[in-house]
Each structure stands twice: as C-alpha cells, then as structure tokens.
PDB file of N, CA and C in Angstrom:
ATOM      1  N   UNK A   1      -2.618  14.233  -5.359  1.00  0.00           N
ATOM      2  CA  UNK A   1      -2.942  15.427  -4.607  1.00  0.00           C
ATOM      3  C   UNK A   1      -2.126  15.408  -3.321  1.00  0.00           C
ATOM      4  N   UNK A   2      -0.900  15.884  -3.113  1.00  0.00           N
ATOM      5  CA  UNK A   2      -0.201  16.276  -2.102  1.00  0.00           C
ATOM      6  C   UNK A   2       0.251  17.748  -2.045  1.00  0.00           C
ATOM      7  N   UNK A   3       0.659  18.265  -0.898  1.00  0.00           N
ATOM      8  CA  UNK A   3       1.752  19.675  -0.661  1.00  0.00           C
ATOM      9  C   UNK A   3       3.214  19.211  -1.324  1.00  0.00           C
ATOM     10  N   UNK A   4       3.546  20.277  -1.411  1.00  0.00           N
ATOM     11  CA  UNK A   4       4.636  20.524  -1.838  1.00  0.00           C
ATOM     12  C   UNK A   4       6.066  19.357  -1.587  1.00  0.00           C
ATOM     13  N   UNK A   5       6.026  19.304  -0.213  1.00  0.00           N
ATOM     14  CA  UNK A   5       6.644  18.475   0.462  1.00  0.00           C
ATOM     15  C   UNK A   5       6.537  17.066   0.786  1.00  0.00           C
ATOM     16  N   UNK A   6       5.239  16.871   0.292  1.00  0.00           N
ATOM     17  CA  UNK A   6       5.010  15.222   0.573  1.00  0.00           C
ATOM     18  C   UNK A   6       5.614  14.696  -1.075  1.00  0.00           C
ATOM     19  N   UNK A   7       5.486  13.330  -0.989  1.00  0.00           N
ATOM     20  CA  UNK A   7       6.051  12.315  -2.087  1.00  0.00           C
ATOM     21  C   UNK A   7       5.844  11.259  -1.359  1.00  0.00           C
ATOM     22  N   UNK A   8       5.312   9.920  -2.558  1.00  0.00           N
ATOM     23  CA  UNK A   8       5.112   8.348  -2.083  1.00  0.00           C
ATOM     24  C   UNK A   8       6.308   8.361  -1.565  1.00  0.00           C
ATOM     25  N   UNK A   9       6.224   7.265  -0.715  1.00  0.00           N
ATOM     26  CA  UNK A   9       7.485   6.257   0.000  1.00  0.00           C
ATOM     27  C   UNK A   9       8.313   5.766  -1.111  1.00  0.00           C
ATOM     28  N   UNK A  10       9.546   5.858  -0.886  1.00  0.00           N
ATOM     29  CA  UNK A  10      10.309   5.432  -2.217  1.00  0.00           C
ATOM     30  C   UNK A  10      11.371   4.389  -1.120  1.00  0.00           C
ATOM     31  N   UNK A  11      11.567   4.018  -1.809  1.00  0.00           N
ATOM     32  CA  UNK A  11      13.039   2.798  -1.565  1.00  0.00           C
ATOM     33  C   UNK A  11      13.854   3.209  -0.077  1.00  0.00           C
ATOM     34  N   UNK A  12      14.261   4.702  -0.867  1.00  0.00           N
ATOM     35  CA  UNK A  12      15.141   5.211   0.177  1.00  0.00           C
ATOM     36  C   UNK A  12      14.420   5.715   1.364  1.00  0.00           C
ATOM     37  N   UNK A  13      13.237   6.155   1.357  1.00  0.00           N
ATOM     38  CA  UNK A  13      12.971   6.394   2.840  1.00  0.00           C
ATOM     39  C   UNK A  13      12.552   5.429   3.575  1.00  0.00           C
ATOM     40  N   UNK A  14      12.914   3.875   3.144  1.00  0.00           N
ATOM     41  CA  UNK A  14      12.634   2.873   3.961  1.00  0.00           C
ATOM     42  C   UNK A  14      13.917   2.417   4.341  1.00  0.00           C
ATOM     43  N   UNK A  15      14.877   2.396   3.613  1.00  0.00           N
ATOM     44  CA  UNK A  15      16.301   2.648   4.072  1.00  0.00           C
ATOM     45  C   UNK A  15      16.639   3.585   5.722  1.00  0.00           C
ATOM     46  N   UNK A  16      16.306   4.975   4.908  1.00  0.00           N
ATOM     47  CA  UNK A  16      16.115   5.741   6.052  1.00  0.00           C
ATOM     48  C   UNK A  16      15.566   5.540   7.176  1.00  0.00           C
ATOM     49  N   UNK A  17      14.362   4.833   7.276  1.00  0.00           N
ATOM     50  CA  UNK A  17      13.468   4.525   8.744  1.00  0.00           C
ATOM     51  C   UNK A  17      14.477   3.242   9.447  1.00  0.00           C
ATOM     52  N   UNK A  18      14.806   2.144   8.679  1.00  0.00           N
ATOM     53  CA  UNK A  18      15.655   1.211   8.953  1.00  0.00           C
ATOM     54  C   UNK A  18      17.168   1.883  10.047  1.00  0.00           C
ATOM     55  N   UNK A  19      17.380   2.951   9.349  1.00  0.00           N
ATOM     56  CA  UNK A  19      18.789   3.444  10.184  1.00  0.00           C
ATOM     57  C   UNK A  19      18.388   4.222  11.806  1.00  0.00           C
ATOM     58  N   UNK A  20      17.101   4.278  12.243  1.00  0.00           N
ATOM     59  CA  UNK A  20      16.588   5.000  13.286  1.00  0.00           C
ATOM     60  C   UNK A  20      15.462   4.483  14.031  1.00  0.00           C
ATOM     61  N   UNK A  21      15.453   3.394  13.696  1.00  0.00           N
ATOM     62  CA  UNK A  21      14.370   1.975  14.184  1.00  0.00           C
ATOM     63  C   UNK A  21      14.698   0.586  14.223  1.00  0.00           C
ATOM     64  N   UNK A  22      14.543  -0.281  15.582  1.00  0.00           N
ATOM     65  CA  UNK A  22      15.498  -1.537  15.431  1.00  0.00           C
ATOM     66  C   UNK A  22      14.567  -2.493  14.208  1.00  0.00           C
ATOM     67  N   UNK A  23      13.367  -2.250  14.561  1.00  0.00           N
ATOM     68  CA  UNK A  23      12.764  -2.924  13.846  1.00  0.00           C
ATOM     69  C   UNK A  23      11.572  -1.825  13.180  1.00  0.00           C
ATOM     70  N   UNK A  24      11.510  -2.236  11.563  1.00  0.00           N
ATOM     71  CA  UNK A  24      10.293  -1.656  10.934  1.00  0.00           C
ATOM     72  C   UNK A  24       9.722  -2.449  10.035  1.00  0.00           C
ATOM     73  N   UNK A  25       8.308  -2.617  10.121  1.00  0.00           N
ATOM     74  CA  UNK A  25       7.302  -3.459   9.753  1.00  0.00           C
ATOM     75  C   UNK A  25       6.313  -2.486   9.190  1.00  0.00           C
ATOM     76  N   UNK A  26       6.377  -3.111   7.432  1.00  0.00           N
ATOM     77  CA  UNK A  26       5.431  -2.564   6.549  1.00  0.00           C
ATOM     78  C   UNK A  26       4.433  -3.676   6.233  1.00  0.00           C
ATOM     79  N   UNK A  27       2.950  -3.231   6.226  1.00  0.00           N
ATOM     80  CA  UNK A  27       1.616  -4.100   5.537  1.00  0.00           C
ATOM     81  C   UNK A  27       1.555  -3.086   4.522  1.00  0.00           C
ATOM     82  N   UNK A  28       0.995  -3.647   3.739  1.00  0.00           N
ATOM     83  CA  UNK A  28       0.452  -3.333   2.547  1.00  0.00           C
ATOM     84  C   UNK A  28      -0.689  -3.719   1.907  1.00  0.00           C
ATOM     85  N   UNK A  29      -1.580  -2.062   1.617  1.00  0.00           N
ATOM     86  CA  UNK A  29      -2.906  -2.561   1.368  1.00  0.00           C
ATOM     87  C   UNK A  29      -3.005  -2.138  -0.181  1.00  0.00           C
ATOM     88  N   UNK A  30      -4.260  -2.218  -0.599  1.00  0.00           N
ATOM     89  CA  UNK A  30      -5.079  -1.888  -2.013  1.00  0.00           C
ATOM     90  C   UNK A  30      -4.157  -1.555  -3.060  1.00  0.00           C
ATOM     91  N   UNK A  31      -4.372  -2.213  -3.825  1.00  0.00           N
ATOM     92  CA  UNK A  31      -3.311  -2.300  -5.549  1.00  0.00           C
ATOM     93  C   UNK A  31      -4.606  -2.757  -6.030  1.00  0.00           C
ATOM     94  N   UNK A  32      -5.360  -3.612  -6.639  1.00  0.00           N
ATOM     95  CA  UNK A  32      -6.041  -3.809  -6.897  1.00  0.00           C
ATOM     96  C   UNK A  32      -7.588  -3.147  -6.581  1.00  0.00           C
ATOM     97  N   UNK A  33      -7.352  -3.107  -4.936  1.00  0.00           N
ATOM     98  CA  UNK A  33      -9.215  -2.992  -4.778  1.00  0.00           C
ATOM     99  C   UNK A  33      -9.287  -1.427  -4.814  1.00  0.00           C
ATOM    100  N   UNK A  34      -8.180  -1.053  -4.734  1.00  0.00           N
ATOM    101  CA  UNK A  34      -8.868   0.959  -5.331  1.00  0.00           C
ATOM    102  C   UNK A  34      -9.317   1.264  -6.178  1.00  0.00           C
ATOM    103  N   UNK A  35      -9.857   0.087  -7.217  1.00  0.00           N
ATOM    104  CA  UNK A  35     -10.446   0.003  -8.250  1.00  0.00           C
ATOM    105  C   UNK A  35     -11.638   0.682  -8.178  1.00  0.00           C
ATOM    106  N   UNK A  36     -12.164  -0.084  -7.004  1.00  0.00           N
ATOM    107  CA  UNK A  36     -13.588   0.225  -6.476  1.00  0.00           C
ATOM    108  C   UNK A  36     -13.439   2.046  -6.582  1.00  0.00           C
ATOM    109  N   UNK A  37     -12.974   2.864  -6.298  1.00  0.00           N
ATOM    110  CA  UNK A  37     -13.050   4.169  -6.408  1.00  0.00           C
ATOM    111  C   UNK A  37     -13.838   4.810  -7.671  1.00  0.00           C
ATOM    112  N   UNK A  38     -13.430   3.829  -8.835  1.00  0.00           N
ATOM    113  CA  UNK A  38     -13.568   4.237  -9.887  1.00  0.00           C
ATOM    114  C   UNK A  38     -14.563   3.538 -10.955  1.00  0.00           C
ATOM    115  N   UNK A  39     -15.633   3.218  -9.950  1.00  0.00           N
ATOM    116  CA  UNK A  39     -16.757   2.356 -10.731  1.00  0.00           C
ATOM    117  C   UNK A  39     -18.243   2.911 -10.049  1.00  0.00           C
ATOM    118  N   UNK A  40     -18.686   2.687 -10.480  1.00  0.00           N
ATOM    119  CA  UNK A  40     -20.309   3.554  -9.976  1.00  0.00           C
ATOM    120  C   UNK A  40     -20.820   2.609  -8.465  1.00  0.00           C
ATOM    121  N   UNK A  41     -21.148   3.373  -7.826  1.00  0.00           N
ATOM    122  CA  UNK A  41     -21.628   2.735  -6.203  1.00  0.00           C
ATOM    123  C   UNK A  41     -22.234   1.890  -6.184  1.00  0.00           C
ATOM    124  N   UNK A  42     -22.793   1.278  -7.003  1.00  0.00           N
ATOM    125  CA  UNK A  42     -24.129   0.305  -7.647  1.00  0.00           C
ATOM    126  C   UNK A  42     -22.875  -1.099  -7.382  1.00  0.00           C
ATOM    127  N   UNK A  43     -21.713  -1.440  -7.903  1.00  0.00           N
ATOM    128  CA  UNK A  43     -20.935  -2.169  -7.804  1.00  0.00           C
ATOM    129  C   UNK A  43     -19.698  -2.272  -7.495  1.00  0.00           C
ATOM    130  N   UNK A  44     -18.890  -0.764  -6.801  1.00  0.00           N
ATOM    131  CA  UNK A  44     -18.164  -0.834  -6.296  1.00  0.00           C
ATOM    132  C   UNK A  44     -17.767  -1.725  -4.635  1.00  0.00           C
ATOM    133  N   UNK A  45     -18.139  -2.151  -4.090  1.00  0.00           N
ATOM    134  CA  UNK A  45     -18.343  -3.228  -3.107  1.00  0.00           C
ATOM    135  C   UNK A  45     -17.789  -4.580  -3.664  1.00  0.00           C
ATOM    136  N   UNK A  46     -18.186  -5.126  -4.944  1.00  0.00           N
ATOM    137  CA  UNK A  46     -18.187  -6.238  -5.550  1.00  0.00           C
ATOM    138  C   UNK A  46     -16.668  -6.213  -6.110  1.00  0.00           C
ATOM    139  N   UNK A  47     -16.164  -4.584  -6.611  1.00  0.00           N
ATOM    140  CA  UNK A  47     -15.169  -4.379  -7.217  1.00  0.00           C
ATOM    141  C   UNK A  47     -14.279  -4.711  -5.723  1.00  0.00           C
ATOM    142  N   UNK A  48     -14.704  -3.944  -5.306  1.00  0.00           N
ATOM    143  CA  UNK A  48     -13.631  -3.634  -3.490  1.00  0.00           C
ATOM    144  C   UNK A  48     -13.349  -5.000  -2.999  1.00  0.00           C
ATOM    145  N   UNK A  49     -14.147  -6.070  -2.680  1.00  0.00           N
ATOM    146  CA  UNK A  49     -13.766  -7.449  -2.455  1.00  0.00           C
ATOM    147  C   UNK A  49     -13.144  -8.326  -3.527  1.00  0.00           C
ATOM    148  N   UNK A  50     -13.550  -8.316  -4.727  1.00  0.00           N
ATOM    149  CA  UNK A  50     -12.646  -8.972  -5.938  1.00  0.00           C
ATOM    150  C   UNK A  50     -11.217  -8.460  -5.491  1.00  0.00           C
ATOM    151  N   UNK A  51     -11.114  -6.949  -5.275  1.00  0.00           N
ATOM    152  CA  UNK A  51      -9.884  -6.590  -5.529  1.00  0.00           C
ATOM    153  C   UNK A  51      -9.006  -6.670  -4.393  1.00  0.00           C
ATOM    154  N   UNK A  52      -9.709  -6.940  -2.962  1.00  0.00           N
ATOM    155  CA  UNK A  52      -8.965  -7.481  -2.184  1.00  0.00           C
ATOM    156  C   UNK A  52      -8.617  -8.810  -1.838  1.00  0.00           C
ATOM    157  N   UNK A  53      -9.393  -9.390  -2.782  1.00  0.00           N
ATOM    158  CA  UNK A  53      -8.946 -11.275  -2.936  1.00  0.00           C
ATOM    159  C   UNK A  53      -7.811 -11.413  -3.603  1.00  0.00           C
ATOM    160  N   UNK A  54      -7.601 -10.159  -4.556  1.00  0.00           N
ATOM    161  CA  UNK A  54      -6.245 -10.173  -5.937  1.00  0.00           C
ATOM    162  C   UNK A  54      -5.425  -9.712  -5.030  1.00  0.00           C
ATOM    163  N   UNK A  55      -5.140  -9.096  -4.237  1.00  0.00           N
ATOM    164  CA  UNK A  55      -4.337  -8.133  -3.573  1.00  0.00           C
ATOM    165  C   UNK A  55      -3.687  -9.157  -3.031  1.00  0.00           C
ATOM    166  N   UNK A  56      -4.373  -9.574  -1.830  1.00  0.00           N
ATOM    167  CA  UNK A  56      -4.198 -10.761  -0.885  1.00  0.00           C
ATOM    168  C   UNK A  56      -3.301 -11.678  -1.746  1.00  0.00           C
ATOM    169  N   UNK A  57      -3.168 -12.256  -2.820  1.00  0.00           N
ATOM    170  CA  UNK A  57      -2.034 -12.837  -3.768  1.00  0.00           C
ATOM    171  C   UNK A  57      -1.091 -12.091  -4.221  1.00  0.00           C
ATOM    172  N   UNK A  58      -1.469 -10.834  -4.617  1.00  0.00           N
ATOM    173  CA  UNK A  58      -0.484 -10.454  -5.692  1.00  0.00           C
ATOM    174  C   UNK A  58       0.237  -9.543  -5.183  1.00  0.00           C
ATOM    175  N   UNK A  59      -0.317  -9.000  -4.051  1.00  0.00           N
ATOM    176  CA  UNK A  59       0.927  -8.049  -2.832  1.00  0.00           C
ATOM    177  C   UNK A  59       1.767  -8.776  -2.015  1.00  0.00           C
ATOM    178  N   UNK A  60       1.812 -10.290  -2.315  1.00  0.00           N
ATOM    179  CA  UNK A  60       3.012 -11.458  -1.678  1.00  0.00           C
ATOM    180  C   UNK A  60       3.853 -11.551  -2.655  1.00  0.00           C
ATOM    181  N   UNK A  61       3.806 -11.346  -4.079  1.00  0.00           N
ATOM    182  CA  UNK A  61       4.667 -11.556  -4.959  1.00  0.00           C
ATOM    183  C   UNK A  61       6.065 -10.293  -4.402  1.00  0.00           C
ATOM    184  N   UNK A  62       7.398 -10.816  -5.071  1.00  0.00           N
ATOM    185  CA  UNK A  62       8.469 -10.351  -4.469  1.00  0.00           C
ATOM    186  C   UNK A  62       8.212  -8.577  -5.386  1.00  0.00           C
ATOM    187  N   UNK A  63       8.336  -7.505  -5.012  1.00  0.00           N
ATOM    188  CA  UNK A  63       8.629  -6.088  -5.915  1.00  0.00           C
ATOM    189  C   UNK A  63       7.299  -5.594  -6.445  1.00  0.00           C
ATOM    190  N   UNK A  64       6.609  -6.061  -6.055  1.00  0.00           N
ATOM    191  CA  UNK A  64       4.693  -5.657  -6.298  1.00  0.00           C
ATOM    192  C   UNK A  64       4.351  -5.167  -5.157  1.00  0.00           C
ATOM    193  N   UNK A  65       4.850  -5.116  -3.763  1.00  0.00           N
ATOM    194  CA  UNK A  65       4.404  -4.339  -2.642  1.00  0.00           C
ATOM    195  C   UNK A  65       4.435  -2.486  -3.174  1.00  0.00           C
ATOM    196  N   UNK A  66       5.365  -2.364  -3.533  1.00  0.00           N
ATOM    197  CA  UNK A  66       5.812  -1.141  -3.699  1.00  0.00           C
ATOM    198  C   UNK A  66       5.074  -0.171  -4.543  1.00  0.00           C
ATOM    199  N   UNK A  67       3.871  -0.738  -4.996  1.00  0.00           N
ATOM    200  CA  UNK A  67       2.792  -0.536  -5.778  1.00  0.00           C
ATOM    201  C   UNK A  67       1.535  -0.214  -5.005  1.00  0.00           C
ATOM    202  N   UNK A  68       1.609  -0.632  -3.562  1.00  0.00           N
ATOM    203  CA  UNK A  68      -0.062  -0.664  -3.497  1.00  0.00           C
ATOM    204  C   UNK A  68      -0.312   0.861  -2.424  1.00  0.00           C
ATOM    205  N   UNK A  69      -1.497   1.212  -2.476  1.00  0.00           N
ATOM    206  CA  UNK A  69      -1.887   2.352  -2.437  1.00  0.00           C
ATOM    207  C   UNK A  69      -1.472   2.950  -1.328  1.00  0.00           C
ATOM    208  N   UNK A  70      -1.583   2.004  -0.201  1.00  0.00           N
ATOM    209  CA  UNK A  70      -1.763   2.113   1.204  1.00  0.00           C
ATOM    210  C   UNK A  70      -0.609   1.380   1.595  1.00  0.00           C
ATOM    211  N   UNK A  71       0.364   1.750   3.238  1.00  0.00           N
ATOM    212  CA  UNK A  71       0.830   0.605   3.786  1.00  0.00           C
ATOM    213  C   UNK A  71       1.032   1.437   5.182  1.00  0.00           C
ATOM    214  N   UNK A  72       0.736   0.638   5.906  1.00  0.00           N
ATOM    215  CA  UNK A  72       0.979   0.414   7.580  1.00  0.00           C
ATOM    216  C   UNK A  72       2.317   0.403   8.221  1.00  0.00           C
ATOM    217  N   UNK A  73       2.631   1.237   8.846  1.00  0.00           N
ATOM    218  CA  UNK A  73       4.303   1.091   9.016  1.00  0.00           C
ATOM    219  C   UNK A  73       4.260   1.400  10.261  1.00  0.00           C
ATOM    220  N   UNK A  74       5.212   0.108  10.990  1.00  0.00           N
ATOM    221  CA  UNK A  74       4.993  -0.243  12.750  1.00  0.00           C
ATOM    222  C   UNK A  74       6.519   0.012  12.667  1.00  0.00           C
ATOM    223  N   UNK A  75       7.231   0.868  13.750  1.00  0.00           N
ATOM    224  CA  UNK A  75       8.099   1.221  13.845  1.00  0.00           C
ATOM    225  C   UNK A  75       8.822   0.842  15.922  1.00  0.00           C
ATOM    226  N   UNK A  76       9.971   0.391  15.883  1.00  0.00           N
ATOM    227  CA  UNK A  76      10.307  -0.156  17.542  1.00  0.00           C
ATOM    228  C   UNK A  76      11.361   0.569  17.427  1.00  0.00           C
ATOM    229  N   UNK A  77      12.090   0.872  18.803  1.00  0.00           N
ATOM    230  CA  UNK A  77      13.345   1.859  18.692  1.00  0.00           C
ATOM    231  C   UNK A  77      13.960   0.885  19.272  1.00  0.00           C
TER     232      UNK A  77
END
C-alpha cells in the first residue's frame, strides 16, 4: 500500500544517498518478527519476540538486510 510515487529502497537509492551524504548509516528492523501481524493477538507477542531473536541473527548475514521490513537511515553531510 503506497502512492504512486513511493517504492521500497532499492540498491540504487542507497547509492544515491551515498553521493549527497559523507556518511549514511542503515539499521535494520523486522524480517522475521512481522510475522506477528499475521497471527491472532492471543500469540502474536510470542510470535513478535521469537521473531526478533531470528532477526537479531539473520539480518547480520551478508544480502538478507535488504529484506527486512523496516530500516533506520542516519544521514551526516
């Protein structure tokens, strides 16, 4: 669900931020625990922490960032 004009972060617009920022710093959240979205409220909590224990590993692996739902982007000129 976006406008017209939006689209995920792709490759190149991190390229792009790189050419107009000395430094840019991405975190990266939920690949796993957005799971929780999609399980009944009764155990989504249980889902949401499992899935941020998996995350916490598996969003360090090298080309799996680029996957997760969310990311934080700290930008210095």
């Amino acid at each position: 669900m976006r406008t017209v004009d939006e689209h995920p972060l792709l490759v190149r617009d991190f390229a792009l931020m790189h050419r107009y920022f000395s430094d840019v710093r991405v975190t990266y959240y939920g690949l796993f625990s957005v799971a929780s979205a999609l399980v009944p409220s009764r155990i989504s909590e249980i889902v949401y922490t499992a899935g941020k224990a998996v995350d916490s590993v598996v969003l360090g692996l090298p080309y799996v960032k680029r996957f997760a739902w969310h990311a934080l982007l700290t930008f210095k000129v």
